[in-house]
PDB file of N, CA and C in Angstrom:
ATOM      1  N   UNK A   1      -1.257  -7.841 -17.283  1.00  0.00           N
ATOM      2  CA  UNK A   1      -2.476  -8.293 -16.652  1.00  0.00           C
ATOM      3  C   UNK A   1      -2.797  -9.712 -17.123  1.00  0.00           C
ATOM      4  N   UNK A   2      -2.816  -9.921 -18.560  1.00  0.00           N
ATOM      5  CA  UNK A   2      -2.981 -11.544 -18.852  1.00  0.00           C
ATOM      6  C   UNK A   2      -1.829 -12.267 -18.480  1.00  0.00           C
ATOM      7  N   UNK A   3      -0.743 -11.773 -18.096  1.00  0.00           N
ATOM      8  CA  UNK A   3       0.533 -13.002 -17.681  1.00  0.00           C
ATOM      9  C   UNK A   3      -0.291 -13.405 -16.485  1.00  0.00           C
ATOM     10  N   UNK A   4      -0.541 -12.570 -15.582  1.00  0.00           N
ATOM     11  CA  UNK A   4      -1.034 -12.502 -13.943  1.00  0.00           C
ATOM     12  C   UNK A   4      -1.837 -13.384 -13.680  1.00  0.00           C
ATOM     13  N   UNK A   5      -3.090 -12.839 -14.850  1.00  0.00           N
ATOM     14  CA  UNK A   5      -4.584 -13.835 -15.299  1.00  0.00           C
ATOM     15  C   UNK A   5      -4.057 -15.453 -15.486  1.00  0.00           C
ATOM     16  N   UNK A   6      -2.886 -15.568 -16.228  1.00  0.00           N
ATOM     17  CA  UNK A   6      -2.755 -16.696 -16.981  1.00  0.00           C
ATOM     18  C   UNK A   6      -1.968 -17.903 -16.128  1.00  0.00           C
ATOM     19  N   UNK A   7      -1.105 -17.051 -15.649  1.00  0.00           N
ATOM     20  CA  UNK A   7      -0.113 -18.359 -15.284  1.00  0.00           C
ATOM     21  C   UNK A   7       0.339 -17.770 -13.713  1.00  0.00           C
ATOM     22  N   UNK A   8      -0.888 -17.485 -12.693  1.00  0.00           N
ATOM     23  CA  UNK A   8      -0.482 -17.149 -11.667  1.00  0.00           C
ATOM     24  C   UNK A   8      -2.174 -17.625 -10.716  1.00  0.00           C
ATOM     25  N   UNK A   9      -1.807 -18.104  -9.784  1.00  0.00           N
ATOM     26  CA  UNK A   9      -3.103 -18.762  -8.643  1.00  0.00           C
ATOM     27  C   UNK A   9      -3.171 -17.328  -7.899  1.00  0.00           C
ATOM     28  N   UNK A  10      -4.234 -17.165  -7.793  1.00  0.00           N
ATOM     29  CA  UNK A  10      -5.346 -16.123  -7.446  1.00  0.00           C
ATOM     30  C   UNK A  10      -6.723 -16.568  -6.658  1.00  0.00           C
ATOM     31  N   UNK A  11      -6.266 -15.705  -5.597  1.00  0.00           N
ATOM     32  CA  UNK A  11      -7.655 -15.882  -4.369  1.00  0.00           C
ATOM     33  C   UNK A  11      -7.880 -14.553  -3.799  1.00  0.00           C
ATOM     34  N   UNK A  12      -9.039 -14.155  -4.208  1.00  0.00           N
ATOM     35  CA  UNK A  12      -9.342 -12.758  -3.223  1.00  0.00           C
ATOM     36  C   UNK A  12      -9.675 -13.346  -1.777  1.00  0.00           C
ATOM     37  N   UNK A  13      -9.302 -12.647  -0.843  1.00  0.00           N
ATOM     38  CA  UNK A  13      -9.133 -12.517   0.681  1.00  0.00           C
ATOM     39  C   UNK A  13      -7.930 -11.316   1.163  1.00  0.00           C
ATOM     40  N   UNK A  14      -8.037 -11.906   2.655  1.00  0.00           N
ATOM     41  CA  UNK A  14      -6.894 -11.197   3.499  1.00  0.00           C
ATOM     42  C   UNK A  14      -6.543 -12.384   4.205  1.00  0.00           C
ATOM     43  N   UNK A  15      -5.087 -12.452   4.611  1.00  0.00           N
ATOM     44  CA  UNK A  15      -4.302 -13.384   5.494  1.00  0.00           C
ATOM     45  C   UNK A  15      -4.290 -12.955   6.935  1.00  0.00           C
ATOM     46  N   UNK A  16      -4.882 -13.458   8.024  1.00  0.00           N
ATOM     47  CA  UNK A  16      -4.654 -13.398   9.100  1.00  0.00           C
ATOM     48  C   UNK A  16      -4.298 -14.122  10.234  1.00  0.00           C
ATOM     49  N   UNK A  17      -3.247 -13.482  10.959  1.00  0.00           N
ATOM     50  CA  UNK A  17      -2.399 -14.520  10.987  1.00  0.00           C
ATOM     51  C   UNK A  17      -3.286 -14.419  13.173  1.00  0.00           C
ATOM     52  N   UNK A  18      -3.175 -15.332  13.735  1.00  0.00           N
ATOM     53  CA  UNK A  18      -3.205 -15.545  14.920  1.00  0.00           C
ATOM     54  C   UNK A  18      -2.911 -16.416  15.835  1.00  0.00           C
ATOM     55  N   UNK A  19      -2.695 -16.462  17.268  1.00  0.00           N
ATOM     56  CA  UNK A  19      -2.209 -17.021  18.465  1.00  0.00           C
ATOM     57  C   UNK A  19      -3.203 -17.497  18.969  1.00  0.00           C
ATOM     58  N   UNK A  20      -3.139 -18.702  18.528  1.00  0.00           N
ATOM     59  CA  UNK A  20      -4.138 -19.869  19.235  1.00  0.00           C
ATOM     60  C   UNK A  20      -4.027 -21.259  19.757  1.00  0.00           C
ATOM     61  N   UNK A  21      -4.608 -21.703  20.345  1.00  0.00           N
ATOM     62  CA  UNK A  21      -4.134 -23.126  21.327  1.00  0.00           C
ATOM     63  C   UNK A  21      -5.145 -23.761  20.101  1.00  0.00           C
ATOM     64  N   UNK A  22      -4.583 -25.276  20.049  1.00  0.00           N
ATOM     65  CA  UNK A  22      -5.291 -26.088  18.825  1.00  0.00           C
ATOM     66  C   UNK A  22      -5.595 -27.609  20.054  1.00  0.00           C
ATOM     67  N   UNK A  23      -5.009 -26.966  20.549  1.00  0.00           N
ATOM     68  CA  UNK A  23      -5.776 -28.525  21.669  1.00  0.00           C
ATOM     69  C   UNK A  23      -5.620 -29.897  22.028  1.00  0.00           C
ATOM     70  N   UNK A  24      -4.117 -30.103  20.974  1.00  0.00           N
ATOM     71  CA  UNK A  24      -3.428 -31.314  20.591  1.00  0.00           C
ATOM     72  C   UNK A  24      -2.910 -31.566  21.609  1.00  0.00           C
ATOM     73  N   UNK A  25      -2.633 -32.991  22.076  1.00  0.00           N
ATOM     74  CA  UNK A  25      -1.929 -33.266  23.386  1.00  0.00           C
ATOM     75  C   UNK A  25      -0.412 -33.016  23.677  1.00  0.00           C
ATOM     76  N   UNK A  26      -0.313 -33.085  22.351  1.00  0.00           N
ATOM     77  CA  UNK A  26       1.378 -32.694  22.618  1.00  0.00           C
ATOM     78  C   UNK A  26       2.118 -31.828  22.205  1.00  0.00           C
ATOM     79  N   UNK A  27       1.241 -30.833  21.797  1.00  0.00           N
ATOM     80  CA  UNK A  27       1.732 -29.191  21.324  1.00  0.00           C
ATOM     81  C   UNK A  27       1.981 -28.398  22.658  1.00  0.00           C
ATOM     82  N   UNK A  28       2.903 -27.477  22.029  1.00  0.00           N
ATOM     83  CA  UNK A  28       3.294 -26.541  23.112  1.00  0.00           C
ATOM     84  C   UNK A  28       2.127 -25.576  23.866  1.00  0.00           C
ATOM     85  N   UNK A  29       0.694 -25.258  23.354  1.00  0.00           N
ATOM     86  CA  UNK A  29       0.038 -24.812  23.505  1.00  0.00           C
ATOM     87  C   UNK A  29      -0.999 -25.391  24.524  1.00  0.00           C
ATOM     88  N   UNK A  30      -0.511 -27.132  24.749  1.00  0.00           N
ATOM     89  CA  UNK A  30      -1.075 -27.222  25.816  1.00  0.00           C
ATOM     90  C   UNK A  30      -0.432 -27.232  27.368  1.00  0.00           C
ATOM     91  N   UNK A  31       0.693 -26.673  27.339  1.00  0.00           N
ATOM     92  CA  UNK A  31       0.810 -26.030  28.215  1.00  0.00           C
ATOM     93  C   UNK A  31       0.758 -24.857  28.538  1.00  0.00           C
ATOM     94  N   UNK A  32       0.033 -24.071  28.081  1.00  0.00           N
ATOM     95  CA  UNK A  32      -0.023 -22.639  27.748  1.00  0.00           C
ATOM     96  C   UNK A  32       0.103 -21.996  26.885  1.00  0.00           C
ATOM     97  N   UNK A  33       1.467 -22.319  26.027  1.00  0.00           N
ATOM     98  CA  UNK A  33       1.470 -21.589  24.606  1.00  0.00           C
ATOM     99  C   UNK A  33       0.853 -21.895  23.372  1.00  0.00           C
ATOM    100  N   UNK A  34       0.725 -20.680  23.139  1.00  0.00           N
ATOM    101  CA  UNK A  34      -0.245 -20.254  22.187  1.00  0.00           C
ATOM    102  C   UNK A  34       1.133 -20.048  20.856  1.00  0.00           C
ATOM    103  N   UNK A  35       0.409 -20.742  19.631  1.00  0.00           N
ATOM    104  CA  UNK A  35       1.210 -20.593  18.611  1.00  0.00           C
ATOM    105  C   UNK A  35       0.170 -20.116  17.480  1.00  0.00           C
ATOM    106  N   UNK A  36       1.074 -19.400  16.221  1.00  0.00           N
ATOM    107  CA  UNK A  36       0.391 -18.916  15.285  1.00  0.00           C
ATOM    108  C   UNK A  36      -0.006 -19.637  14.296  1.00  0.00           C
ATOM    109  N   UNK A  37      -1.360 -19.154  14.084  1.00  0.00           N
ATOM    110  CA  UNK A  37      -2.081 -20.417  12.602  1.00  0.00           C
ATOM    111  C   UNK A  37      -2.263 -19.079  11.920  1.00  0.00           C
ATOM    112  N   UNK A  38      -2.124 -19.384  10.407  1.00  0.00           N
ATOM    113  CA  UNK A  38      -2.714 -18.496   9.190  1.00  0.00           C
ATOM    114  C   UNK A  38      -3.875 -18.748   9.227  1.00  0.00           C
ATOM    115  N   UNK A  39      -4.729 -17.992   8.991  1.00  0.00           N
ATOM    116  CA  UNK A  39      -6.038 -17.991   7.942  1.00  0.00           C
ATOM    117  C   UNK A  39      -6.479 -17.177   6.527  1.00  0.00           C
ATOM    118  N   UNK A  40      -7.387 -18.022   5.472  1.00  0.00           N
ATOM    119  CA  UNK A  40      -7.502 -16.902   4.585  1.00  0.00           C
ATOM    120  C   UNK A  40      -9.173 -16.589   4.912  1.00  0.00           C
ATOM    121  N   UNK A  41      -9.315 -15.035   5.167  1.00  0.00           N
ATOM    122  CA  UNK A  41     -10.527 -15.036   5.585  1.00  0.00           C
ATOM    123  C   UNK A  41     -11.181 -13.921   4.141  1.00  0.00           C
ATOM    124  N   UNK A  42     -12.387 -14.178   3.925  1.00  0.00           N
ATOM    125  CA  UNK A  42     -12.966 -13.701   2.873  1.00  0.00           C
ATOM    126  C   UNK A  42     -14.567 -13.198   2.909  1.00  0.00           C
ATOM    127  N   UNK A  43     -15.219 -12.476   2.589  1.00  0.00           N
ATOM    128  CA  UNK A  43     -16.493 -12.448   2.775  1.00  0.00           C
ATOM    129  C   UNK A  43     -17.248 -12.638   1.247  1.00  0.00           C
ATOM    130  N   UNK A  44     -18.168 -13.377   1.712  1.00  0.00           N
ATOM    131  CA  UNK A  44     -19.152 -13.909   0.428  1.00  0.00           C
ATOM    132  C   UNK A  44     -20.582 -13.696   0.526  1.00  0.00           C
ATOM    133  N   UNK A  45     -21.385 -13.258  -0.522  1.00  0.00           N
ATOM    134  CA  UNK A  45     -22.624 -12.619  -0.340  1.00  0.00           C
ATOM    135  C   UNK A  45     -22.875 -12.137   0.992  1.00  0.00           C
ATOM    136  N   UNK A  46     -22.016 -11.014   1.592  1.00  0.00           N
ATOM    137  CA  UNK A  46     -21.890 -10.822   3.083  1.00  0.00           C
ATOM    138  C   UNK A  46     -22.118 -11.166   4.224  1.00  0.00           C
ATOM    139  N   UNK A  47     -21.132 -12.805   4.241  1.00  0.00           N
ATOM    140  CA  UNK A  47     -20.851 -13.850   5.251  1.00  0.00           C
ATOM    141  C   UNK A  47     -19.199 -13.246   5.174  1.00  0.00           C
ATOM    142  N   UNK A  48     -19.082 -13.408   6.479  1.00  0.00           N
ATOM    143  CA  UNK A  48     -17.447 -13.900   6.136  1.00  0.00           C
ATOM    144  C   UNK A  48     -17.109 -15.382   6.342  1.00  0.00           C
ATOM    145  N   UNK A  49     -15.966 -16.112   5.626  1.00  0.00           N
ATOM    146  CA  UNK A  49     -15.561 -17.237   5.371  1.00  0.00           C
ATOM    147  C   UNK A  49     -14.259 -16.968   5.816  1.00  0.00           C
ATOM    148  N   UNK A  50     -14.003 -18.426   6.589  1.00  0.00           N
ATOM    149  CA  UNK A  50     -12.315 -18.347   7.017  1.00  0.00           C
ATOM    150  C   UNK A  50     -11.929 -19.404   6.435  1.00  0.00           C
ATOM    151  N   UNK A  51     -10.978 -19.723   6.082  1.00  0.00           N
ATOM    152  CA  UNK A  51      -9.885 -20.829   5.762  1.00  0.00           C
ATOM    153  C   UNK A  51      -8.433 -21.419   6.780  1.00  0.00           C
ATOM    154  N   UNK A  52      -8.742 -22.452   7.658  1.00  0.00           N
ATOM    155  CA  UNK A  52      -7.094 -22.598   7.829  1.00  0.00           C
ATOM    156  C   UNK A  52      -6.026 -22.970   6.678  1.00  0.00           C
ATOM    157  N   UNK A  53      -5.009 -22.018   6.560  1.00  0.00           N
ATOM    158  CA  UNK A  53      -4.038 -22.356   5.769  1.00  0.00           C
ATOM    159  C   UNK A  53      -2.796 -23.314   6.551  1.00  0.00           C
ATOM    160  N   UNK A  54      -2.586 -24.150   6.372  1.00  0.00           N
ATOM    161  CA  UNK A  54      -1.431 -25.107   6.917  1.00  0.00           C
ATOM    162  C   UNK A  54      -0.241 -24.479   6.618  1.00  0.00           C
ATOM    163  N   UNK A  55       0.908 -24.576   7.383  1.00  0.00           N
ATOM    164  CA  UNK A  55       2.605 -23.747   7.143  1.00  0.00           C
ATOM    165  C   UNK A  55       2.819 -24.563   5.685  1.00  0.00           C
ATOM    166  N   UNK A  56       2.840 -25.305   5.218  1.00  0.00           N
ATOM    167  CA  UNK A  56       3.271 -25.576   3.860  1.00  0.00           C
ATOM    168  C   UNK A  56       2.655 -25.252   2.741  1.00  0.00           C
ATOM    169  N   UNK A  57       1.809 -24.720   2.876  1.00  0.00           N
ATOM    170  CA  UNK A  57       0.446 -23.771   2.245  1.00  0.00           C
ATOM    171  C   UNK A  57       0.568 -22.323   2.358  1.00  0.00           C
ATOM    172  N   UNK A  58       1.106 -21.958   3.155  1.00  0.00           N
ATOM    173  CA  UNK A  58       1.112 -20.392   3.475  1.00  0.00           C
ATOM    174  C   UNK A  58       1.694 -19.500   2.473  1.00  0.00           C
ATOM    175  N   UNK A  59       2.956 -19.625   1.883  1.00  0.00           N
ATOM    176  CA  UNK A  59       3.860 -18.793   0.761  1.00  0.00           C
ATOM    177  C   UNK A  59       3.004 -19.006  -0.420  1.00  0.00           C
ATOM    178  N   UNK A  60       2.662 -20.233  -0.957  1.00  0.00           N
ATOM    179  CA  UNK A  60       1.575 -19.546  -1.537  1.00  0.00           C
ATOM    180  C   UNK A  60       0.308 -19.578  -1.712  1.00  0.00           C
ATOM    181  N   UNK A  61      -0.615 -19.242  -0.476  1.00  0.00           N
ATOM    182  CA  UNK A  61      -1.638 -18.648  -0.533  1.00  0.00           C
ATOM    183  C   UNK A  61      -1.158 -16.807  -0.482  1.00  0.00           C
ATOM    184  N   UNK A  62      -0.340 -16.768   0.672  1.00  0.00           N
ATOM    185  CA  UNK A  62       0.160 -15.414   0.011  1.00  0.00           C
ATOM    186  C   UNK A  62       0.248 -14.647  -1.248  1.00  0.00           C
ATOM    187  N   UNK A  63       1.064 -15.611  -1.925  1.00  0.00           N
ATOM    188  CA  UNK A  63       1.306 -14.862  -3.105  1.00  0.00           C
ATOM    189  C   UNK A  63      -0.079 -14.712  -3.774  1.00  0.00           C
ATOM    190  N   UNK A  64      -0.618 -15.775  -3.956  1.00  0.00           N
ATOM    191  CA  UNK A  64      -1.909 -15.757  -4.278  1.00  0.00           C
ATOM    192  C   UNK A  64      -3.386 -14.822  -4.426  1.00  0.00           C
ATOM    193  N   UNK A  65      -2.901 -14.152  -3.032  1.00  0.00           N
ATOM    194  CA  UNK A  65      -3.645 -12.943  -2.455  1.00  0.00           C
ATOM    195  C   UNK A  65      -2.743 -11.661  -3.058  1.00  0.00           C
ATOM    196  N   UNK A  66      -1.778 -11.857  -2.986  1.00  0.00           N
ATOM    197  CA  UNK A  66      -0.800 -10.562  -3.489  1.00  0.00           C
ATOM    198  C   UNK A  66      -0.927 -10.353  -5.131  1.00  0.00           C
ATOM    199  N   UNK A  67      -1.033 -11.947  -5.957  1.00  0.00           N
ATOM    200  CA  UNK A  67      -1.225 -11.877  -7.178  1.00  0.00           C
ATOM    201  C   UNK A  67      -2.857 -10.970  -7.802  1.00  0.00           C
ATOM    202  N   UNK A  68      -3.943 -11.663  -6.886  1.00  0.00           N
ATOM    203  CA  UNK A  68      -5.459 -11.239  -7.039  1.00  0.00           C
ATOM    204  C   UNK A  68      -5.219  -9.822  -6.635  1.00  0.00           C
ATOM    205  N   UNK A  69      -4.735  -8.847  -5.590  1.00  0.00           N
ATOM    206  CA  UNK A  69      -4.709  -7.733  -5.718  1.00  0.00           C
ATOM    207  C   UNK A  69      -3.541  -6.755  -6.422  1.00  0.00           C
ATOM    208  N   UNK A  70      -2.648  -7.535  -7.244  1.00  0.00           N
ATOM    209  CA  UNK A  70      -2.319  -6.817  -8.373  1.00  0.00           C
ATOM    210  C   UNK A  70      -3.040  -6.451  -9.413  1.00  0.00           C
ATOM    211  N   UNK A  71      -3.324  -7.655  -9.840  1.00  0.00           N
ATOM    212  CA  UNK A  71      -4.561  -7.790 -10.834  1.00  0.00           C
ATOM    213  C   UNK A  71      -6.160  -6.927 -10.408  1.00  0.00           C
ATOM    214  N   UNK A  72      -5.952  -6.877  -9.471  1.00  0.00           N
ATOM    215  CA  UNK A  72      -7.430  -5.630  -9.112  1.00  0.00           C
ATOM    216  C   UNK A  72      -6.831  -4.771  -9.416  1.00  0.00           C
ATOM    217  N   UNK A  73      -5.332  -3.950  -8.595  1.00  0.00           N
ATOM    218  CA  UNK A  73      -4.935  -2.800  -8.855  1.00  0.00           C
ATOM    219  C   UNK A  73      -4.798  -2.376 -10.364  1.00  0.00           C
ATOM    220  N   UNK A  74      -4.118  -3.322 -11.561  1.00  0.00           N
ATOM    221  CA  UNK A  74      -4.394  -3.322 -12.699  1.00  0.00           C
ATOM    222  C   UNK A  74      -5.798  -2.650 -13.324  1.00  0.00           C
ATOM    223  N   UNK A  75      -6.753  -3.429 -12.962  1.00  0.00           N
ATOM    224  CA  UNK A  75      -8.085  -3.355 -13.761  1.00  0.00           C
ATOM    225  C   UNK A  75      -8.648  -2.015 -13.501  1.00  0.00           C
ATOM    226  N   UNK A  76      -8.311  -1.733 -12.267  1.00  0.00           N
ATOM    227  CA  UNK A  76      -8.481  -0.008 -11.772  1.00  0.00           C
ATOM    228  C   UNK A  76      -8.033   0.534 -12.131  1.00  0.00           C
ATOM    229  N   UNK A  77      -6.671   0.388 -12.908  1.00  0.00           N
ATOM    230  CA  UNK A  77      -5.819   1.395 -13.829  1.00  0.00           C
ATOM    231  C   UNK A  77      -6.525   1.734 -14.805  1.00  0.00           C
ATOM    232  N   UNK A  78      -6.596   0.486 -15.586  1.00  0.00           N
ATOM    233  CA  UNK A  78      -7.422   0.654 -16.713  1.00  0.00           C
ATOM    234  C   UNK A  78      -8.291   0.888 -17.033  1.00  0.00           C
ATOM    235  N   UNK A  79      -9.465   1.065 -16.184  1.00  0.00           N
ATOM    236  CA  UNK A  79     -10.987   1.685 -16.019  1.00  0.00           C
ATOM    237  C   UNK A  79     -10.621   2.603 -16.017  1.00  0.00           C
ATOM    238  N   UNK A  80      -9.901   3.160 -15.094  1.00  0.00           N
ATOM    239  CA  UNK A  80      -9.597   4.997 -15.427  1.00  0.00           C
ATOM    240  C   UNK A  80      -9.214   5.372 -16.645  1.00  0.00           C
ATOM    241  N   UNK A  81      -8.317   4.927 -16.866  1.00  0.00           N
ATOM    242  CA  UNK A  81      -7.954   4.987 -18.486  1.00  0.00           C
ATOM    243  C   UNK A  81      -9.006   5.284 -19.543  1.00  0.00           C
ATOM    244  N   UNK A  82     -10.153   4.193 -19.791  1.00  0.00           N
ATOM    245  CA  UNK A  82     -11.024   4.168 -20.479  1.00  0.00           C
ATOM    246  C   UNK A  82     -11.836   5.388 -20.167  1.00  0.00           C
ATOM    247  N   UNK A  83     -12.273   5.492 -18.691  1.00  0.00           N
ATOM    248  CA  UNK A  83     -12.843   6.087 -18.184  1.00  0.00           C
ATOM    249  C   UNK A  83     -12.242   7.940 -18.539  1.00  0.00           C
ATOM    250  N   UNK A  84     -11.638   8.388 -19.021  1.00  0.00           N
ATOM    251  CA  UNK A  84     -10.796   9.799 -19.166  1.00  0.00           C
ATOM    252  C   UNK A  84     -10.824   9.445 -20.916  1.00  0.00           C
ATOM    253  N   UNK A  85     -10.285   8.532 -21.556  1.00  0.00           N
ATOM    254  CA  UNK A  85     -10.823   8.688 -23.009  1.00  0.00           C
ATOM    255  C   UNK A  85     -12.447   8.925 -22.995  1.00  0.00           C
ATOM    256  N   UNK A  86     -13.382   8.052 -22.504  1.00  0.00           N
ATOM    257  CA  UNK A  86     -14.466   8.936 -23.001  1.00  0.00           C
ATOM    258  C   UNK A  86     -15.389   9.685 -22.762  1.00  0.00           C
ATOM    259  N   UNK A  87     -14.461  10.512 -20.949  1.00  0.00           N
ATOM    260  CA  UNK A  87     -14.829  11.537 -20.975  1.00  0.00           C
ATOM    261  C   UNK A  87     -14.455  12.891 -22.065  1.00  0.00           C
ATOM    262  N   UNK A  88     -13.069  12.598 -22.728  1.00  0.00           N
ATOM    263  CA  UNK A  88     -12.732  13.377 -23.510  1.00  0.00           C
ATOM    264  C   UNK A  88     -13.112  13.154 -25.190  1.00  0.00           C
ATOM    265  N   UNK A  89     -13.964  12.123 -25.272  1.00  0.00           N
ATOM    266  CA  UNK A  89     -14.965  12.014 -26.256  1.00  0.00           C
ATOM    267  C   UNK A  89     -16.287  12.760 -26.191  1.00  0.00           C
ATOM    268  N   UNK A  90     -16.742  13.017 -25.017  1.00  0.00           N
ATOM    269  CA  UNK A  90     -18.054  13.539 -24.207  1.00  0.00           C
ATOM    270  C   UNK A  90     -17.669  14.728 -24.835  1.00  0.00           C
ATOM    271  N   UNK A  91     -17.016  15.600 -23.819  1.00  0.00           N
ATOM    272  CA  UNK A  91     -16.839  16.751 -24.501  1.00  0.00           C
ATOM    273  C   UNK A  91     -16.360  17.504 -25.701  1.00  0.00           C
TER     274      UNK A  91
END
């Protein structure tokens, strides 16, 4: 959990990825096609927040998101953990 903490970039969100026209004159999308943009979308004091992520940005904001929910899954381990020692102190 402290390697994760320490020497790894971390962003809570979700990546979503979608098919959208960006409006540029000389993208394929203005002739119709629609190409995919990332976003990192997140909710904050219950707003949601989007982010465009740019293609050279994308691998790792990924990981990024994959790193922050290891590290959640972690901390949930370990609350239980604690959480079952002192219930078995209780009783």
């Amino acid at each position: 959990m402290a390697q994760i903490a320490t020497s790894k970039r971390l962003v809570r969100g979700t990546i979503s990825v979608r098919n959208v026209t960006c409006g540029k004159p000389g993208c394929c999308c203005a002739q119709g096609e629609t190409h995919l943009s990332v976003y990192l979308v997140q909710s904050k004091q219950g707003k949601q927040r989007q982010l465009y992520i740019p293609k050279h940005l994308e691998e790792r904001v990924r990981q990024a998101v994959a790193d922050y929910q290891e590290l959640q899954r972690l901390l949930e381990e370990l609350s239980e953990e604690e959480w079952k020692l002192l219930k078995e102190r209780k009783e």
